[in-house]
C-alpha atoms as a PDB file:
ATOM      1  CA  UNK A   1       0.000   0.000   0.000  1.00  0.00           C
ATOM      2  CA  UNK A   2       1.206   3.671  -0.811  1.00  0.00           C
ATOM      3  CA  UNK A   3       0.435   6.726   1.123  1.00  0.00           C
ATOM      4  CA  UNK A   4       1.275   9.775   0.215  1.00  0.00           C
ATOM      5  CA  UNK A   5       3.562  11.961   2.840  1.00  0.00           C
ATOM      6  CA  UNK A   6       4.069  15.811   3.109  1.00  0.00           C
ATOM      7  CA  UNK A   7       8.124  16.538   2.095  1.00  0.00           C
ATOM      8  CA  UNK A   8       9.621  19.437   3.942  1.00  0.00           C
ATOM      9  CA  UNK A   9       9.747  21.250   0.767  1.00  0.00           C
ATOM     10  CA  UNK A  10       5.776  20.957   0.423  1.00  0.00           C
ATOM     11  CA  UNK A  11       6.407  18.468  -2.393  1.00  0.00           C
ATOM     12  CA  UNK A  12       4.037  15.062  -2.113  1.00  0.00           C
ATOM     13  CA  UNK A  13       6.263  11.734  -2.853  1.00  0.00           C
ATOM     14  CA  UNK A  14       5.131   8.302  -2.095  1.00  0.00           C
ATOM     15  CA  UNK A  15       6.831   5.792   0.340  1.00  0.00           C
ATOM     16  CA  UNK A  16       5.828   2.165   1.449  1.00  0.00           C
ATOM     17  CA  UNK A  17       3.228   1.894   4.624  1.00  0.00           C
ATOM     18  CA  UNK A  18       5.284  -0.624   4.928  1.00  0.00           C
ATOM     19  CA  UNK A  19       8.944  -1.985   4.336  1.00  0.00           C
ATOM     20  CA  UNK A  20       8.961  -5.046   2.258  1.00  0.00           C
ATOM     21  CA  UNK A  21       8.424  -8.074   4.477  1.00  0.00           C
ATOM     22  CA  UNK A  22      11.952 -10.395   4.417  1.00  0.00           C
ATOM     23  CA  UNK A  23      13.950  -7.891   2.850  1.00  0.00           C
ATOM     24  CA  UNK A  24      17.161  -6.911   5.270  1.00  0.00           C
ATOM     25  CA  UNK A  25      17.292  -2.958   5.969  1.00  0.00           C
ATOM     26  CA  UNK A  26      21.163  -3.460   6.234  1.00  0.00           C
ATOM     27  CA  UNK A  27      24.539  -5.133   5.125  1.00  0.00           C
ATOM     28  CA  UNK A  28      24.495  -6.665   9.014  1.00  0.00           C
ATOM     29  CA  UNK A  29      20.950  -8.256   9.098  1.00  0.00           C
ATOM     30  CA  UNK A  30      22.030  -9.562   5.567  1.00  0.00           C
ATOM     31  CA  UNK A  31      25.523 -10.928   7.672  1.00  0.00           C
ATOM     32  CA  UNK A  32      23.307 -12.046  10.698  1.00  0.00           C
ATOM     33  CA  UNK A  33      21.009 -13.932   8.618  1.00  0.00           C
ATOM     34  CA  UNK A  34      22.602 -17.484   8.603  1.00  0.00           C
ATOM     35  CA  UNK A  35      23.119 -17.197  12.447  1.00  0.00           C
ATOM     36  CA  UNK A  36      19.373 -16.245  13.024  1.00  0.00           C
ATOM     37  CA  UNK A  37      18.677 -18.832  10.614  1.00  0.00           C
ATOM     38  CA  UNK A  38      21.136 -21.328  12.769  1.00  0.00           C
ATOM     39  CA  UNK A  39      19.567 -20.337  15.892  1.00  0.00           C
ATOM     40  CA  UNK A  40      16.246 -20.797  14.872  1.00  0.00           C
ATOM     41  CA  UNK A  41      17.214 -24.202  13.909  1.00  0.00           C
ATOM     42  CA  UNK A  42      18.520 -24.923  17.007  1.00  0.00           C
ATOM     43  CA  UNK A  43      15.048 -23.605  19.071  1.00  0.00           C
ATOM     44  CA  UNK A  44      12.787 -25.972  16.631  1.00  0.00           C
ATOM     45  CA  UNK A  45      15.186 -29.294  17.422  1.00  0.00           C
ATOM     46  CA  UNK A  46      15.218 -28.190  21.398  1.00  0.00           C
ATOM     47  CA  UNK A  47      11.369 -27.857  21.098  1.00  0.00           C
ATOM     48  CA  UNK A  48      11.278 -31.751  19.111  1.00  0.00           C
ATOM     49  CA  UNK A  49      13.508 -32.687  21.903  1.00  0.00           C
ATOM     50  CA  UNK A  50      11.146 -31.691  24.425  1.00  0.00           C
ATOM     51  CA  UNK A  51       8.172 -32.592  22.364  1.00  0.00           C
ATOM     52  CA  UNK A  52       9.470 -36.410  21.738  1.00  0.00           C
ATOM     53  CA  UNK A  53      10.675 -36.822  25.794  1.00  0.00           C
ATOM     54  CA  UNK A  54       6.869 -35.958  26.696  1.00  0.00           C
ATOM     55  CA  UNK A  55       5.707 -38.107  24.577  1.00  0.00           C
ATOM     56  CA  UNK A  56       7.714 -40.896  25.534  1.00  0.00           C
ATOM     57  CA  UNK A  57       7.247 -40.347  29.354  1.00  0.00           C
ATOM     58  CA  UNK A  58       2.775 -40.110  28.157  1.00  0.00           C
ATOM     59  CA  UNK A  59       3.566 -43.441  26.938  1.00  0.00           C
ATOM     60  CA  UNK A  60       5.291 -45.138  29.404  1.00  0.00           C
ATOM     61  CA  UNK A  61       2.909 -44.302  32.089  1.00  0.00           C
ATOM     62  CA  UNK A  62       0.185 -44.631  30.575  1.00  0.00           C
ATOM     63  CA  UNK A  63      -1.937 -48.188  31.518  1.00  0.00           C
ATOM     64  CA  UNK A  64      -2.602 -48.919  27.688  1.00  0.00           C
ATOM     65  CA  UNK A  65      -0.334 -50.833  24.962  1.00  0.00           C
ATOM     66  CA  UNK A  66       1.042 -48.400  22.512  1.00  0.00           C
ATOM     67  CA  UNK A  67       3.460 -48.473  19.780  1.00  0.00           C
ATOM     68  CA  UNK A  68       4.389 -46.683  16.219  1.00  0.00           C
ATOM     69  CA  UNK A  69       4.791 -47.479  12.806  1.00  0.00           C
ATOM     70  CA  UNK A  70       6.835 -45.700  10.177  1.00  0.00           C
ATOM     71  CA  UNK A  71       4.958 -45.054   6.869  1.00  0.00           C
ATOM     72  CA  UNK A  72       6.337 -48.207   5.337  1.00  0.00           C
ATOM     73  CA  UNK A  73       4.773 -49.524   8.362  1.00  0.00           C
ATOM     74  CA  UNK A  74       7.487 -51.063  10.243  1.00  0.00           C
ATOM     75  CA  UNK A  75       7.223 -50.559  13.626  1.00  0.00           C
ATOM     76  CA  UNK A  76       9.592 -47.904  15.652  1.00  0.00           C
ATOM     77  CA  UNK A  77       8.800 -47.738  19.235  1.00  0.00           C
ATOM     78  CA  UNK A  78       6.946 -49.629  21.585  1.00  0.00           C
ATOM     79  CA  UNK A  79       6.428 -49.001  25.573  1.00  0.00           C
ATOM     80  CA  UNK A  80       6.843 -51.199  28.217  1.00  0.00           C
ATOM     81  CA  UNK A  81       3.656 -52.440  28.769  1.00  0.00           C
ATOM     82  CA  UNK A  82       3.320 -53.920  25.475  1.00  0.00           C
ATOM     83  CA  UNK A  83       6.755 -56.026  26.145  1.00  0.00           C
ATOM     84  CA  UNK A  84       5.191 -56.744  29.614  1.00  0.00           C
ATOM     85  CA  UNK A  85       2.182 -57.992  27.430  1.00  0.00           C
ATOM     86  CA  UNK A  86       3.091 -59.637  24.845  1.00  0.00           C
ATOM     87  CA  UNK A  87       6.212 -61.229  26.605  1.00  0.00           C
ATOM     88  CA  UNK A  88       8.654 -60.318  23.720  1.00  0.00           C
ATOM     89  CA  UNK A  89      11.656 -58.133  23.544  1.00  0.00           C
ATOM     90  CA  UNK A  90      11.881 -54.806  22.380  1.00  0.00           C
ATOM     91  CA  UNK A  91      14.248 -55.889  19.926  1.00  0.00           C
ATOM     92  CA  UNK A  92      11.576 -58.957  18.544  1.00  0.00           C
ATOM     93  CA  UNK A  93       8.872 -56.573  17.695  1.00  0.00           C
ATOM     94  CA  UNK A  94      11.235 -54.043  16.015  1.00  0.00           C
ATOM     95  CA  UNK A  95      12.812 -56.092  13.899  1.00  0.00           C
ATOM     96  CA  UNK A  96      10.040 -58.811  13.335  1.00  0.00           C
ATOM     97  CA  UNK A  97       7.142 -56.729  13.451  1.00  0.00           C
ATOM     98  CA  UNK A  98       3.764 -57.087  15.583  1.00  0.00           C
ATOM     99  CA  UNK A  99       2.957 -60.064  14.096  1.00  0.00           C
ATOM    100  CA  UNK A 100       5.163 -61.637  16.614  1.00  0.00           C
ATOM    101  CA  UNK A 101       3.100 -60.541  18.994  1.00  0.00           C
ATOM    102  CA  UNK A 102      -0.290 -62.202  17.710  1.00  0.00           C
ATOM    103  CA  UNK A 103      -1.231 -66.099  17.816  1.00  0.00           C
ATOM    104  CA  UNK A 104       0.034 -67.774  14.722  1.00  0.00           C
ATOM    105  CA  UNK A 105      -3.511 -68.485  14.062  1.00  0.00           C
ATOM    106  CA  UNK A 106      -4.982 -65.043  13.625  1.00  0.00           C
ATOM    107  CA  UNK A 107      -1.591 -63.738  11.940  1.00  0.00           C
ATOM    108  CA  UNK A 108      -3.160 -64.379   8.508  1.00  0.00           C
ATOM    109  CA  UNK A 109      -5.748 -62.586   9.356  1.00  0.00           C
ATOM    110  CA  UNK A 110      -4.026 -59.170   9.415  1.00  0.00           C
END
């Protein structure tokens, strides 16, 4: 948007309402750039941090069975009432899946 502002020689010229959102004002906040960038970087990873220990400590005292699956669907975490459950190691239902987990009857099933 453009408004029109009074010069000091009674003149009318037009200037921004506004300075061009993500353009730098200066050579330094062009220089400061890849550290703001950096330091951004580093907030969003301490905030996943943060994000993925609650998470884990929801789902370890929770009284339910839970686990997760990657897209591909291979499964990536499991708590410790589903080991306590099914009896198997953390390591058996990572690398084999929750199949183990079922009766070898129903597997087929899934």
């Amino acid at each position: 948007m453009k408004i029109r502002k009074a010069s000091p020689r009674a003149s009318m010229k037009h200037q921004d309402a506004a300075p061009s959102a993500g353009k730098p004002r200066t050579a330094r906040a062009v220089k400061n750039k890849p550290a703001l960038m950096a330091a951004e970087q580093l907030r969003l990873l301490d905030e996943l941090r943060e994000s993925e220990a609650r998470f884990h400590l929801m789902a370890e005292v929770v009284p339910v069975l839970i686990y997760t699956t990657t897209p591909a669907g291979e499964t990536d975490y499991v708590n410790q009432r589903l080991l306590h459950y099914t009896g198997l190691t953390a390591e058996q239902l990572l690398s084999q899946g929750l199949a183990q987990a079922l009766h070898p009857a129903d597997r087929q099933a899934v």
